[in-house]
C-alpha atoms as a PDB file:
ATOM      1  CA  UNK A   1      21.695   8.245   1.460  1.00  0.00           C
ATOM      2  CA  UNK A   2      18.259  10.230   1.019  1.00  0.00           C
ATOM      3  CA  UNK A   3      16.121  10.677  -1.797  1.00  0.00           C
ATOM      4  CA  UNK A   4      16.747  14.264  -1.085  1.00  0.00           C
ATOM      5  CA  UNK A   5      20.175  14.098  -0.654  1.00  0.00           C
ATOM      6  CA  UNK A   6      20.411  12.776  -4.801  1.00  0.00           C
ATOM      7  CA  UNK A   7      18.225  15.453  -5.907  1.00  0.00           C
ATOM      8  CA  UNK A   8      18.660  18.590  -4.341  1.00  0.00           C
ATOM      9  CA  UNK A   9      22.351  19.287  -5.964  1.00  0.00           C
ATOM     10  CA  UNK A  10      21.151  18.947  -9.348  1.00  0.00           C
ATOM     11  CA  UNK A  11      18.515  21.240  -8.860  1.00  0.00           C
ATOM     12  CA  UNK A  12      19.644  23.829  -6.799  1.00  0.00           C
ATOM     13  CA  UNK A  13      22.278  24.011  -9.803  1.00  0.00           C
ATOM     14  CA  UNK A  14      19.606  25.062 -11.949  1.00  0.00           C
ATOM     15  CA  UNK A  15      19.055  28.823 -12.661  1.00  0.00           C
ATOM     16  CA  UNK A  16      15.866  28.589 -14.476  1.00  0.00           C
ATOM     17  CA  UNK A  17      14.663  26.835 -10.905  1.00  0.00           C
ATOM     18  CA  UNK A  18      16.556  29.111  -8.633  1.00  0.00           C
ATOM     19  CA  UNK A  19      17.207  32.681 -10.195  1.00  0.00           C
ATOM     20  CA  UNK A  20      20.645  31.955  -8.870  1.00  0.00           C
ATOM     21  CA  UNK A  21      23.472  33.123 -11.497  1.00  0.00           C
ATOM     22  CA  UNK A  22      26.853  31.125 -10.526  1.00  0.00           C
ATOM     23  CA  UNK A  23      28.469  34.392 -12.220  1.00  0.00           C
ATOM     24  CA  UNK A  24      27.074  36.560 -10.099  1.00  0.00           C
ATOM     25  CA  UNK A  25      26.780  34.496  -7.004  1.00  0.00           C
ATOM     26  CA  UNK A  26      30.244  33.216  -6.656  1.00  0.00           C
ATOM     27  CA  UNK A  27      31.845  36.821  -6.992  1.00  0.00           C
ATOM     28  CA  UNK A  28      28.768  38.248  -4.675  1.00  0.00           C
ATOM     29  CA  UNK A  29      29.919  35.976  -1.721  1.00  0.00           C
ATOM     30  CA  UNK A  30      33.720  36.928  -2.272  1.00  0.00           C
ATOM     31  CA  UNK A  31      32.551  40.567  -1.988  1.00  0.00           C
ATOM     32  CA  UNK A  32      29.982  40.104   0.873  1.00  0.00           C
ATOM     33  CA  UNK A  33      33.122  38.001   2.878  1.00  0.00           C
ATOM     34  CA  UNK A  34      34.273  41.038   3.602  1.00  0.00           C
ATOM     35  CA  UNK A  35      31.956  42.422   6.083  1.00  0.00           C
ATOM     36  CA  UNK A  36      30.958  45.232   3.784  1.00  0.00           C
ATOM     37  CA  UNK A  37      27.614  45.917   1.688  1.00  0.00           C
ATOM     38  CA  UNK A  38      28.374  45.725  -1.787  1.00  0.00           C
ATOM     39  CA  UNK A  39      27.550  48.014  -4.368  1.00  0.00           C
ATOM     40  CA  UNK A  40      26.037  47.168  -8.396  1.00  0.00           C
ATOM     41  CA  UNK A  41      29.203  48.697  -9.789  1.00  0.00           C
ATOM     42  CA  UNK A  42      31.851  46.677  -7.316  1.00  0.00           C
ATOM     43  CA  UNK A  43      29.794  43.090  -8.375  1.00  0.00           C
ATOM     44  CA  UNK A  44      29.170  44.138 -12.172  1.00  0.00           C
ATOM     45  CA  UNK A  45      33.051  44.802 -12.365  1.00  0.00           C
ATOM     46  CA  UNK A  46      33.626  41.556 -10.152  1.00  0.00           C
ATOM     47  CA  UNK A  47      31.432  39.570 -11.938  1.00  0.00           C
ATOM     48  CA  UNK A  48      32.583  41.209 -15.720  1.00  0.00           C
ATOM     49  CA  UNK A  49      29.004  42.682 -16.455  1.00  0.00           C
ATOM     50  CA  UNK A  50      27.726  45.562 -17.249  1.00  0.00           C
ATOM     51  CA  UNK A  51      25.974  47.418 -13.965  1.00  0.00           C
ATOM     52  CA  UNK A  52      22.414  46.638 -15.783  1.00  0.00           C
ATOM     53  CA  UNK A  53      23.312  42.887 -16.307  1.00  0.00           C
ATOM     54  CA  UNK A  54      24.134  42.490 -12.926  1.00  0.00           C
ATOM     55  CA  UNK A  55      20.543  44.489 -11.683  1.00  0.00           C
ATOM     56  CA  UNK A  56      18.806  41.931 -14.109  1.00  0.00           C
ATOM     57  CA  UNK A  57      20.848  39.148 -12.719  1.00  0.00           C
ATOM     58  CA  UNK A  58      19.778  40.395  -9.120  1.00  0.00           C
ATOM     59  CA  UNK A  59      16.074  41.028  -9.932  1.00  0.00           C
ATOM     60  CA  UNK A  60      15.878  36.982 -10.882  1.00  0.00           C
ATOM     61  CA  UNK A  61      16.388  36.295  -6.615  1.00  0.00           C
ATOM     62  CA  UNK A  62      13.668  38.778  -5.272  1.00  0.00           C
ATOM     63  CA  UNK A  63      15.169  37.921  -2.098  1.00  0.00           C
ATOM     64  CA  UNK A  64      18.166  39.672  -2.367  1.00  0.00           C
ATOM     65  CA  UNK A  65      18.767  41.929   0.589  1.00  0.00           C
ATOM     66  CA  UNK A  66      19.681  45.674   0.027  1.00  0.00           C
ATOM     67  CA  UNK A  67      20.526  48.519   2.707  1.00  0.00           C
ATOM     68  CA  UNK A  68      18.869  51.544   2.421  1.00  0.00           C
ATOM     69  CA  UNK A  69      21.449  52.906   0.217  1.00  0.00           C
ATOM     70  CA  UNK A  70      21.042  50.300  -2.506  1.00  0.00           C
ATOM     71  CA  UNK A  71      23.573  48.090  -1.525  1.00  0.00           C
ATOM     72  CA  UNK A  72      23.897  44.887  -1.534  1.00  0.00           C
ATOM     73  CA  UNK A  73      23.420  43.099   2.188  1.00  0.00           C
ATOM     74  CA  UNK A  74      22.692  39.421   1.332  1.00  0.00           C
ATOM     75  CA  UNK A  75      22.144  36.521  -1.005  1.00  0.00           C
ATOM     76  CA  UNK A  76      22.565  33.246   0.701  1.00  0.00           C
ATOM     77  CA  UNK A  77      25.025  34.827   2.256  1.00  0.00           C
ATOM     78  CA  UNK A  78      24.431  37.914   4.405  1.00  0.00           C
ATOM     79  CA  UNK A  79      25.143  40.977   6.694  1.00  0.00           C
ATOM     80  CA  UNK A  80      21.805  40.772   8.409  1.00  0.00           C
ATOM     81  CA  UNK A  81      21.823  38.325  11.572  1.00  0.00           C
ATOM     82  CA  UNK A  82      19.559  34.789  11.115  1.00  0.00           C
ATOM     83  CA  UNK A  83      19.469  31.843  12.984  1.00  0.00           C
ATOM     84  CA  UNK A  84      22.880  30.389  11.684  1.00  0.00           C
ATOM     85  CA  UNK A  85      26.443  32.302  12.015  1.00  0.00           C
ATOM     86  CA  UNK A  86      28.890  32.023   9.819  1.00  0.00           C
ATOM     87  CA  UNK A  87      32.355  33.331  10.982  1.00  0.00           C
ATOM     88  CA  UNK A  88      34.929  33.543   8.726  1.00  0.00           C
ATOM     89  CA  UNK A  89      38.574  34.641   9.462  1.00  0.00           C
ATOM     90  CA  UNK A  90      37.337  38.221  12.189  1.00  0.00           C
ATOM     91  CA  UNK A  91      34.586  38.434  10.016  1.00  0.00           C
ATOM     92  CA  UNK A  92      31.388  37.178  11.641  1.00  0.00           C
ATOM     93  CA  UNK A  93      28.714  37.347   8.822  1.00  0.00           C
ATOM     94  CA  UNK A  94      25.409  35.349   8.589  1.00  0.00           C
ATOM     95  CA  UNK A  95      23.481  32.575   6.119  1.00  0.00           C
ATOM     96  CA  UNK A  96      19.975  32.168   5.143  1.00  0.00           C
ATOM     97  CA  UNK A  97      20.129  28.473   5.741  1.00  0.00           C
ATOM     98  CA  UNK A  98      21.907  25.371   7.412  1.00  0.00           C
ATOM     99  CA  UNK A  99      22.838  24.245   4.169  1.00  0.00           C
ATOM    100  CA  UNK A 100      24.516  27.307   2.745  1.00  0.00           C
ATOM    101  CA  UNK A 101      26.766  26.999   5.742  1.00  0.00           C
ATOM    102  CA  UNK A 102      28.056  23.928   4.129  1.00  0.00           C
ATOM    103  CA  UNK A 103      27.902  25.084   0.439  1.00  0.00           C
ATOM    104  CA  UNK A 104      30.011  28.820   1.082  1.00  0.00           C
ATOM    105  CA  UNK A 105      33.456  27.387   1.729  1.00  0.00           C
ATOM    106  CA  UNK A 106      33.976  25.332  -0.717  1.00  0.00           C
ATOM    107  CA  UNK A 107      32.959  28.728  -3.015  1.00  0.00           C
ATOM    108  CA  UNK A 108      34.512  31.288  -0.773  1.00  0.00           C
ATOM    109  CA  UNK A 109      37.903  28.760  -0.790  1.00  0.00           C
ATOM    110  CA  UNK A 110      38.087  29.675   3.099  1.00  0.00           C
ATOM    111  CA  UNK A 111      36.919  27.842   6.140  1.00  0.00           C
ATOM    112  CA  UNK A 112      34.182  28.711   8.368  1.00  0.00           C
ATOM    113  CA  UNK A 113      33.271  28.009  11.855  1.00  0.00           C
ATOM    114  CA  UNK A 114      29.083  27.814  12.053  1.00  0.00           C
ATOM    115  CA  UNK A 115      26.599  28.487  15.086  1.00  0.00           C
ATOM    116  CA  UNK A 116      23.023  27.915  14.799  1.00  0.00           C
ATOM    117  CA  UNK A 117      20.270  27.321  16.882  1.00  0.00           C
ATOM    118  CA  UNK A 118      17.538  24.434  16.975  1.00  0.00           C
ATOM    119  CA  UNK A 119      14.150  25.624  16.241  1.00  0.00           C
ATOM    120  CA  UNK A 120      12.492  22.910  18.083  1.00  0.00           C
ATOM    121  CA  UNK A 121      15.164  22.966  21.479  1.00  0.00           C
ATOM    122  CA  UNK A 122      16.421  26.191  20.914  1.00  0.00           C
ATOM    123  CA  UNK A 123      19.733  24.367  21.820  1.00  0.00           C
ATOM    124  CA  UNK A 124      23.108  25.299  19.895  1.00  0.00           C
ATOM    125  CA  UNK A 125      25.271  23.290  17.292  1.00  0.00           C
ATOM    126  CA  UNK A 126      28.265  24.403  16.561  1.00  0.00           C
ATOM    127  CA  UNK A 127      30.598  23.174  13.225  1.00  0.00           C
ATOM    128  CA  UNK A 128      33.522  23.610  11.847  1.00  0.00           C
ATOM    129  CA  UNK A 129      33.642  23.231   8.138  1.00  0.00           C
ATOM    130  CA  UNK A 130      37.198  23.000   6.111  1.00  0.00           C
ATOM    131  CA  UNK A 131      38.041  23.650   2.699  1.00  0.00           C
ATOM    132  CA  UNK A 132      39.815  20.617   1.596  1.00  0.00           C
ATOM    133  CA  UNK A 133      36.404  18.522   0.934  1.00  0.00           C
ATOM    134  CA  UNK A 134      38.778  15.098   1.952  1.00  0.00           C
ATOM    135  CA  UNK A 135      38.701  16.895   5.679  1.00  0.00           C
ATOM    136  CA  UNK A 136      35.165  18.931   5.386  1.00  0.00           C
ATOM    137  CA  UNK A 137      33.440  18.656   8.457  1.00  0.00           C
ATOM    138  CA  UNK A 138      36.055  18.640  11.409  1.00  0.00           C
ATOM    139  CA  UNK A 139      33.551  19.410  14.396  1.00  0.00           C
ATOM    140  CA  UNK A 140      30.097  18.582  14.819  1.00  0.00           C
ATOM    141  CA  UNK A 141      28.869  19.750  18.435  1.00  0.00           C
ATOM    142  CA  UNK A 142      26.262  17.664  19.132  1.00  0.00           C
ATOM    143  CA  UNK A 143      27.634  14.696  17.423  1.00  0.00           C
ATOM    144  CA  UNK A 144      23.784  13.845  16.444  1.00  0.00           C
ATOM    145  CA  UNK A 145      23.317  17.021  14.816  1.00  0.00           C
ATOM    146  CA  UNK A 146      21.393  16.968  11.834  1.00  0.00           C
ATOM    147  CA  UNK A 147      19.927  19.301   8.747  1.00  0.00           C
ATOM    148  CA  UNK A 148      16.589  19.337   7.753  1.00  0.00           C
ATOM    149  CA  UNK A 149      15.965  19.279   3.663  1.00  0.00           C
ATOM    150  CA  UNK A 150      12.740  19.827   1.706  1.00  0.00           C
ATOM    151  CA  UNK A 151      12.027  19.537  -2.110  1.00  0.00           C
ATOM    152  CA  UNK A 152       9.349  22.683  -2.881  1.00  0.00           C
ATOM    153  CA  UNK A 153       7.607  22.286  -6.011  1.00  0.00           C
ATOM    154  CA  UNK A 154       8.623  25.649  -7.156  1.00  0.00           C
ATOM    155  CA  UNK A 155      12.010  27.337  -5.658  1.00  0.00           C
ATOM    156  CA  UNK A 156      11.444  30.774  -7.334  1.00  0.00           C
ATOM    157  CA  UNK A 157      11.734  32.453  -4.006  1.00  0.00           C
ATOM    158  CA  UNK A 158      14.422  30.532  -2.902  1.00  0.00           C
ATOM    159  CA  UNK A 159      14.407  32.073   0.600  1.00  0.00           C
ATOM    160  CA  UNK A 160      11.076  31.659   1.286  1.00  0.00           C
ATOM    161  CA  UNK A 161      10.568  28.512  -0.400  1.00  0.00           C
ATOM    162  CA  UNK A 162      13.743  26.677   0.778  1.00  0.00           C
ATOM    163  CA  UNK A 163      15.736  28.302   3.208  1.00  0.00           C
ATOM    164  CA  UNK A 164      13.772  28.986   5.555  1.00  0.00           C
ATOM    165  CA  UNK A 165      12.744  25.438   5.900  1.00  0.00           C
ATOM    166  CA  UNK A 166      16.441  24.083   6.189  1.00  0.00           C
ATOM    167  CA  UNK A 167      17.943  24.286   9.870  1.00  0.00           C
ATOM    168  CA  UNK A 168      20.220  22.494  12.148  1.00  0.00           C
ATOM    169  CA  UNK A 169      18.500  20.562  14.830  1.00  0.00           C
ATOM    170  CA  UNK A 170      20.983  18.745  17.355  1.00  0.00           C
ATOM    171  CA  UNK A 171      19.510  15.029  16.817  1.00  0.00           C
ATOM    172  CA  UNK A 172      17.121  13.467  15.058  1.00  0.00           C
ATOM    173  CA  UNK A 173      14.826  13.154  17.944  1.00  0.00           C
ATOM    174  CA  UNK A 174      14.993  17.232  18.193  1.00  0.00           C
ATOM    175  CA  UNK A 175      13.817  17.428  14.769  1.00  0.00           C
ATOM    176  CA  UNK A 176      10.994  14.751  14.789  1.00  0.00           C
ATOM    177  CA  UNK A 177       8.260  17.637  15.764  1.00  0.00           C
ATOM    178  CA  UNK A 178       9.279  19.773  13.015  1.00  0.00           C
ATOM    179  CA  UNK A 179       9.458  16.523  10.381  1.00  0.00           C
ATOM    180  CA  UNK A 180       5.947  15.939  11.464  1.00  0.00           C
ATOM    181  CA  UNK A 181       4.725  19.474  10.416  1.00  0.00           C
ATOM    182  CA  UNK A 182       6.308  19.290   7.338  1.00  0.00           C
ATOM    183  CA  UNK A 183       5.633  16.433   4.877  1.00  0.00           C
ATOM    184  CA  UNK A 184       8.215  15.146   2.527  1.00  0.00           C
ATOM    185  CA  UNK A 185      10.792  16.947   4.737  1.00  0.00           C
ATOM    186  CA  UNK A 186      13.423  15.112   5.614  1.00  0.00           C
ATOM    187  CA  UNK A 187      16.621  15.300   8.373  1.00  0.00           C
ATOM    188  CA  UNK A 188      19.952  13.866   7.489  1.00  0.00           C
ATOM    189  CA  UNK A 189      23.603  13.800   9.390  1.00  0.00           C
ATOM    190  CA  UNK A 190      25.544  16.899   9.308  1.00  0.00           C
ATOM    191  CA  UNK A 191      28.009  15.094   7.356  1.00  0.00           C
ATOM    192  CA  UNK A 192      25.809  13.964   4.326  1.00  0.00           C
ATOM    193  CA  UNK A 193      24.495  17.462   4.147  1.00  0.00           C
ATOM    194  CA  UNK A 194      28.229  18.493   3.570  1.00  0.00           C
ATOM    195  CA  UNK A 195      28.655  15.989   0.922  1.00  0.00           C
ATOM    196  CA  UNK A 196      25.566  17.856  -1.044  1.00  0.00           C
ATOM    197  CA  UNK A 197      27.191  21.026   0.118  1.00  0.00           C
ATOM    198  CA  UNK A 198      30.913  20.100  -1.735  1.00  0.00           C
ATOM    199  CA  UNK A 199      28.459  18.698  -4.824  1.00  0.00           C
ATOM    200  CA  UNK A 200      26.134  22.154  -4.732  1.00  0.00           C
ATOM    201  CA  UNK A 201      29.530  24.268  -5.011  1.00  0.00           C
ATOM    202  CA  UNK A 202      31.290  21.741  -7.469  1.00  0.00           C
ATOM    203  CA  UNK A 203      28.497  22.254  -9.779  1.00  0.00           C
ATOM    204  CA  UNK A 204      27.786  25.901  -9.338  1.00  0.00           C
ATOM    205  CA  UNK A 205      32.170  26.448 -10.042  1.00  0.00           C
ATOM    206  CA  UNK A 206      31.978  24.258 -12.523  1.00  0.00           C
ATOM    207  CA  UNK A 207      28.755  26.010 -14.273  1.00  0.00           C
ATOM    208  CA  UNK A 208      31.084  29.382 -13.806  1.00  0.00           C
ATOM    209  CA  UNK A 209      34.118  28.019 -15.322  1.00  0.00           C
ATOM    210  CA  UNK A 210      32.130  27.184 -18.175  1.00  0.00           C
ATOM    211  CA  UNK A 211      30.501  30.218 -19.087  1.00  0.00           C
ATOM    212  CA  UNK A 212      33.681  32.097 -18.268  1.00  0.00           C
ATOM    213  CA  UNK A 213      35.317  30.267 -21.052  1.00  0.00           C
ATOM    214  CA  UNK A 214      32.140  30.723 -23.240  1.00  0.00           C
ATOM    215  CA  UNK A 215      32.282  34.673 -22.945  1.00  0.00           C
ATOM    216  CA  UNK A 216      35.622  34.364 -23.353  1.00  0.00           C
ATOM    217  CA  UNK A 217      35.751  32.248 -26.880  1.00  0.00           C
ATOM    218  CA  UNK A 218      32.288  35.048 -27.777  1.00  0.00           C
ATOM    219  CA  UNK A 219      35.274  37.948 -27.273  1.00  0.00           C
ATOM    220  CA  UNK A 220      38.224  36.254 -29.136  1.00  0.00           C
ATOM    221  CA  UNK A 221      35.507  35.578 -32.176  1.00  0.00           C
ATOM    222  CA  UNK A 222      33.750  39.367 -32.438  1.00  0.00           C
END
Protein backbone atom coordinates (compact mmCIF):
# COMPACT_ATOMS: atom_id res chain seq x y z
CA UNK A 1 0.00 0.00 0.00
CA UNK A 2 1.25 3.72 -0.74
CA UNK A 3 1.99 6.45 1.42
CA UNK A 4 -0.58 8.15 -0.64
CA UNK A 5 -2.96 5.64 -0.64
CA UNK A 6 -3.17 6.14 3.68
CA UNK A 7 -3.44 9.75 3.37
CA UNK A 8 -5.40 10.96 0.70
CA UNK A 9 -8.95 9.61 2.23
CA UNK A 10 -8.54 11.42 5.32
CA UNK A 11 -7.89 14.48 3.69
CA UNK A 12 -9.93 14.69 0.86
CA UNK A 13 -12.65 14.20 3.75
CA UNK A 14 -11.75 17.43 5.01
CA UNK A 15 -13.84 20.54 4.05
CA UNK A 16 -11.67 23.14 5.49
CA UNK A 17 -8.93 21.45 2.87
CA UNK A 18 -11.30 20.88 0.05
CA UNK A 19 -14.35 23.39 0.05
CA UNK A 20 -16.21 20.17 -0.53
CA UNK A 21 -19.61 20.07 1.64
CA UNK A 22 -20.70 16.18 1.90
CA UNK A 23 -24.31 17.91 2.24
CA UNK A 24 -24.18 19.47 -0.71
CA UNK A 25 -22.02 17.16 -2.69
CA UNK A 26 -23.75 13.92 -2.15
CA UNK A 27 -27.28 15.38 -3.18
CA UNK A 28 -25.38 17.48 -6.16
CA UNK A 29 -24.21 14.14 -7.79
CA UNK A 30 -27.78 12.49 -7.33
CA UNK A 31 -29.12 15.55 -9.20
CA UNK A 32 -26.31 15.87 -11.84
CA UNK A 33 -26.93 11.69 -12.49
CA UNK A 34 -29.55 12.68 -14.30
CA UNK A 35 -28.16 14.19 -17.33
CA UNK A 36 -29.65 17.55 -16.50
CA UNK A 37 -28.00 20.96 -15.20
CA UNK A 38 -29.17 21.62 -11.90
CA UNK A 39 -30.52 24.62 -10.58
CA UNK A 40 -29.69 26.54 -6.73
CA UNK A 41 -33.32 25.99 -5.80
CA UNK A 42 -33.53 22.02 -6.96
CA UNK A 43 -29.95 21.38 -4.71
CA UNK A 44 -30.93 23.88 -1.76
CA UNK A 45 -34.30 21.86 -1.50
CA UNK A 46 -32.24 18.52 -2.11
CA UNK A 47 -29.72 19.30 0.12
CA UNK A 48 -32.40 21.02 2.98
CA UNK A 49 -30.78 24.61 2.70
CA UNK A 50 -31.79 27.64 2.11
CA UNK A 51 -30.95 28.80 -1.79
CA UNK A 52 -28.17 31.28 -0.16
CA UNK A 53 -26.60 28.40 1.95
CA UNK A 54 -26.27 26.36 -0.87
CA UNK A 55 -24.57 29.57 -3.16
CA UNK A 56 -22.16 29.90 -0.07
CA UNK A 57 -21.66 26.22 0.01
CA UNK A 58 -20.89 26.41 -3.86
CA UNK A 59 -18.68 29.55 -3.74
CA UNK A 60 -16.19 27.35 -1.22
CA UNK A 61 -15.26 24.99 -4.76
CA UNK A 62 -14.49 27.92 -7.26
CA UNK A 63 -14.42 25.20 -9.64
CA UNK A 64 -17.83 24.50 -9.84
CA UNK A 65 -19.08 24.51 -13.39
CA UNK A 66 -22.23 26.59 -14.34
CA UNK A 67 -24.09 26.93 -17.86
CA UNK A 68 -24.80 30.12 -19.01
CA UNK A 69 -28.05 30.15 -17.33
CA UNK A 70 -26.68 29.70 -13.83
CA UNK A 71 -26.99 26.22 -13.56
CA UNK A 72 -25.23 23.89 -12.20
CA UNK A 73 -22.98 21.65 -14.88
CA UNK A 74 -20.30 20.01 -12.66
CA UNK A 75 -18.56 19.31 -9.39
CA UNK A 76 -16.47 16.24 -9.55
CA UNK A 77 -18.99 15.11 -11.38
CA UNK A 78 -20.03 16.74 -14.66
CA UNK A 79 -22.01 17.46 -17.93
CA UNK A 80 -19.02 18.87 -19.71
CA UNK A 81 -16.84 16.08 -21.57
CA UNK A 82 -13.02 15.39 -19.90
CA UNK A 83 -10.72 12.81 -20.39
CA UNK A 84 -12.64 10.10 -18.29
CA UNK A 85 -16.45 8.91 -19.05
CA UNK A 86 -18.57 7.94 -16.71
CA UNK A 87 -21.75 6.11 -17.98
CA UNK A 88 -24.28 5.40 -15.78
CA UNK A 89 -27.56 3.48 -16.56
CA UNK A 90 -28.30 5.65 -20.62
CA UNK A 91 -26.82 8.39 -19.00
CA UNK A 92 -23.29 9.04 -20.26
CA UNK A 93 -21.98 11.94 -18.02
CA UNK A 94 -18.29 12.87 -17.30
CA UNK A 95 -15.62 13.20 -14.10
CA UNK A 96 -12.93 15.58 -13.37
CA UNK A 97 -10.61 12.82 -12.37
CA UNK A 98 -9.65 8.99 -12.44
CA UNK A 99 -10.32 8.83 -8.95
CA UNK A 100 -13.79 10.29 -8.77
CA UNK A 101 -14.67 7.51 -11.14
CA UNK A 102 -14.05 5.23 -8.29
CA UNK A 103 -15.42 7.46 -5.44
CA UNK A 104 -19.22 8.31 -7.37
CA UNK A 105 -20.77 4.88 -7.04
CA UNK A 106 -20.38 4.08 -3.93
CA UNK A 107 -22.22 7.84 -3.34
CA UNK A 108 -24.53 7.69 -6.29
CA UNK A 109 -25.50 3.81 -4.91
CA UNK A 110 -25.40 2.86 -8.79
CA UNK A 111 -22.74 1.29 -10.90
CA UNK A 112 -20.77 2.83 -13.53
CA UNK A 113 -18.92 1.67 -16.49
CA UNK A 114 -15.61 4.21 -16.98
CA UNK A 115 -13.54 5.15 -20.24
CA UNK A 116 -10.55 7.22 -20.08
CA UNK A 117 -7.68 7.85 -21.98
CA UNK A 118 -3.80 7.70 -21.13
CA UNK A 119 -2.15 10.97 -21.27
CA UNK A 120 1.18 9.57 -21.98
CA UNK A 121 -0.16 6.61 -24.83
CA UNK A 122 -3.24 8.13 -25.53
CA UNK A 123 -4.40 4.43 -25.28
CA UNK A 124 -7.92 3.55 -23.61
CA UNK A 125 -8.83 1.77 -20.22
CA UNK A 126 -11.92 0.82 -19.73
CA UNK A 127 -13.60 -0.28 -15.98
CA UNK A 128 -16.36 -1.40 -14.64
CA UNK A 129 -16.98 -0.36 -11.11
CA UNK A 130 -19.93 -2.09 -8.85
CA UNK A 131 -21.67 -0.95 -5.95
CA UNK A 132 -21.34 -3.71 -3.53
CA UNK A 133 -17.60 -2.62 -2.38
CA UNK A 134 -17.03 -6.81 -1.67
CA UNK A 135 -17.32 -6.95 -5.80
CA UNK A 136 -16.00 -3.18 -6.70
CA UNK A 137 -13.89 -3.37 -9.53
CA UNK A 138 -15.24 -6.18 -11.96
CA UNK A 139 -13.22 -5.13 -15.22
CA UNK A 140 -10.02 -3.58 -15.58
CA UNK A 141 -9.07 -3.34 -19.46
CA UNK A 142 -5.66 -3.28 -19.47
CA UNK A 143 -5.19 -5.50 -16.57
CA UNK A 144 -1.97 -3.19 -15.69
CA UNK A 145 -3.94 -0.18 -15.57
CA UNK A 146 -3.08 2.14 -13.03
CA UNK A 147 -4.08 5.78 -11.33
CA UNK A 148 -1.81 8.35 -10.76
CA UNK A 149 -2.15 10.23 -7.09
CA UNK A 150 -0.48 13.42 -5.84
CA UNK A 151 -0.55 15.10 -2.33
CA UNK A 152 -0.67 19.21 -3.19
CA UNK A 153 0.24 21.24 -0.35
CA UNK A 154 -2.87 23.22 -0.60
CA UNK A 155 -6.16 21.58 -2.34
CA UNK A 156 -8.24 24.84 -2.29
CA UNK A 157 -8.81 24.53 -5.97
CA UNK A 158 -9.40 21.10 -5.93
CA UNK A 159 -9.63 20.83 -9.74
CA UNK A 160 -6.72 22.48 -10.50
CA UNK A 161 -4.72 21.35 -7.72
CA UNK A 162 -5.71 17.63 -7.74
CA UNK A 163 -7.72 16.51 -10.42
CA UNK A 164 -6.19 17.38 -13.01
CA UNK A 165 -3.12 15.58 -11.96
CA UNK A 166 -4.99 12.16 -11.32
CA UNK A 167 -5.48 9.95 -14.59
CA UNK A 168 -5.60 6.44 -15.70
CA UNK A 169 -2.54 5.30 -17.50
CA UNK A 170 -2.74 1.54 -18.80
CA UNK A 171 0.58 0.25 -16.92
CA UNK A 172 2.99 1.42 -14.90
CA UNK A 173 5.51 1.65 -17.61
CA UNK A 174 2.88 4.15 -19.50
CA UNK A 175 2.93 6.31 -16.59
CA UNK A 176 6.73 6.37 -15.77
CA UNK A 177 7.18 9.71 -18.10
CA UNK A 178 4.50 11.47 -16.39
CA UNK A 179 5.86 10.18 -12.65
CA UNK A 180 9.09 11.68 -13.72
CA UNK A 181 7.58 15.20 -14.34
CA UNK A 182 5.86 15.18 -11.33
CA UNK A 183 7.65 14.64 -7.98
CA UNK A 184 6.03 12.97 -5.08
CA UNK A 185 3.42 11.67 -7.58
CA UNK A 186 2.78 8.41 -7.37
CA UNK A 187 0.83 5.43 -9.65
CA UNK A 188 -0.96 2.63 -7.95
CA UNK A 189 -3.27 -0.50 -9.30
CA UNK A 190 -6.68 0.31 -10.32
CA UNK A 191 -7.81 -1.77 -7.58
CA UNK A 192 -6.08 0.04 -4.57
CA UNK A 193 -7.32 3.27 -5.98
CA UNK A 194 -10.89 1.73 -5.53
CA UNK A 195 -10.19 0.77 -2.06
CA UNK A 196 -9.45 4.75 -1.33
CA UNK A 197 -12.41 5.36 -3.54
CA UNK A 198 -15.01 3.00 -1.13
CA UNK A 199 -12.93 4.81 2.01
CA UNK A 200 -13.33 8.58 0.29
CA UNK A 201 -17.27 7.86 -0.02
CA UNK A 202 -17.52 5.95 3.42
CA UNK A 203 -16.22 8.97 5.04
CA UNK A 204 -17.88 11.68 3.07
CA UNK A 205 -21.66 9.44 3.89
CA UNK A 206 -20.66 9.03 7.02
CA UNK A 207 -19.70 12.94 7.58
CA UNK A 208 -23.46 13.47 5.99
CA UNK A 209 -25.20 11.15 8.21
CA UNK A 210 -23.78 12.95 10.95
CA UNK A 211 -24.65 16.36 10.37
CA UNK A 212 -28.04 15.22 9.15
CA UNK A 213 -28.70 13.97 12.59
CA UNK A 214 -27.05 17.15 14.08
CA UNK A 215 -29.57 19.56 12.20
CA UNK A 216 -31.98 17.33 13.01
CA UNK A 217 -31.48 17.14 17.09
CA UNK A 218 -30.82 21.59 16.42
CA UNK A 219 -34.77 21.37 15.05
CA UNK A 220 -36.31 19.01 17.71
CA UNK A 221 -34.48 21.46 20.49
CA UNK A 222 -35.59 25.21 19.00
Amino acid sequence: MSDLSTQLPDRLNRPEETGLDPGLLVPLLRLLVDGDPVTIEQLATAAGRTPEQACNGLAAVPDTEYDDQGRIVGQGLTLRPTPHRFAVADQELYTWCALDTLVFPGLLDRAARVESVSPASGERIVVAVNVDPATGVTRVEPASAVVSLVNPEQITSIRSLFCDQVHYFTSADDAAGWLAEHPGAQAVPVIEAHRIGIELASHLLDRLRADAQTADRCHRCC
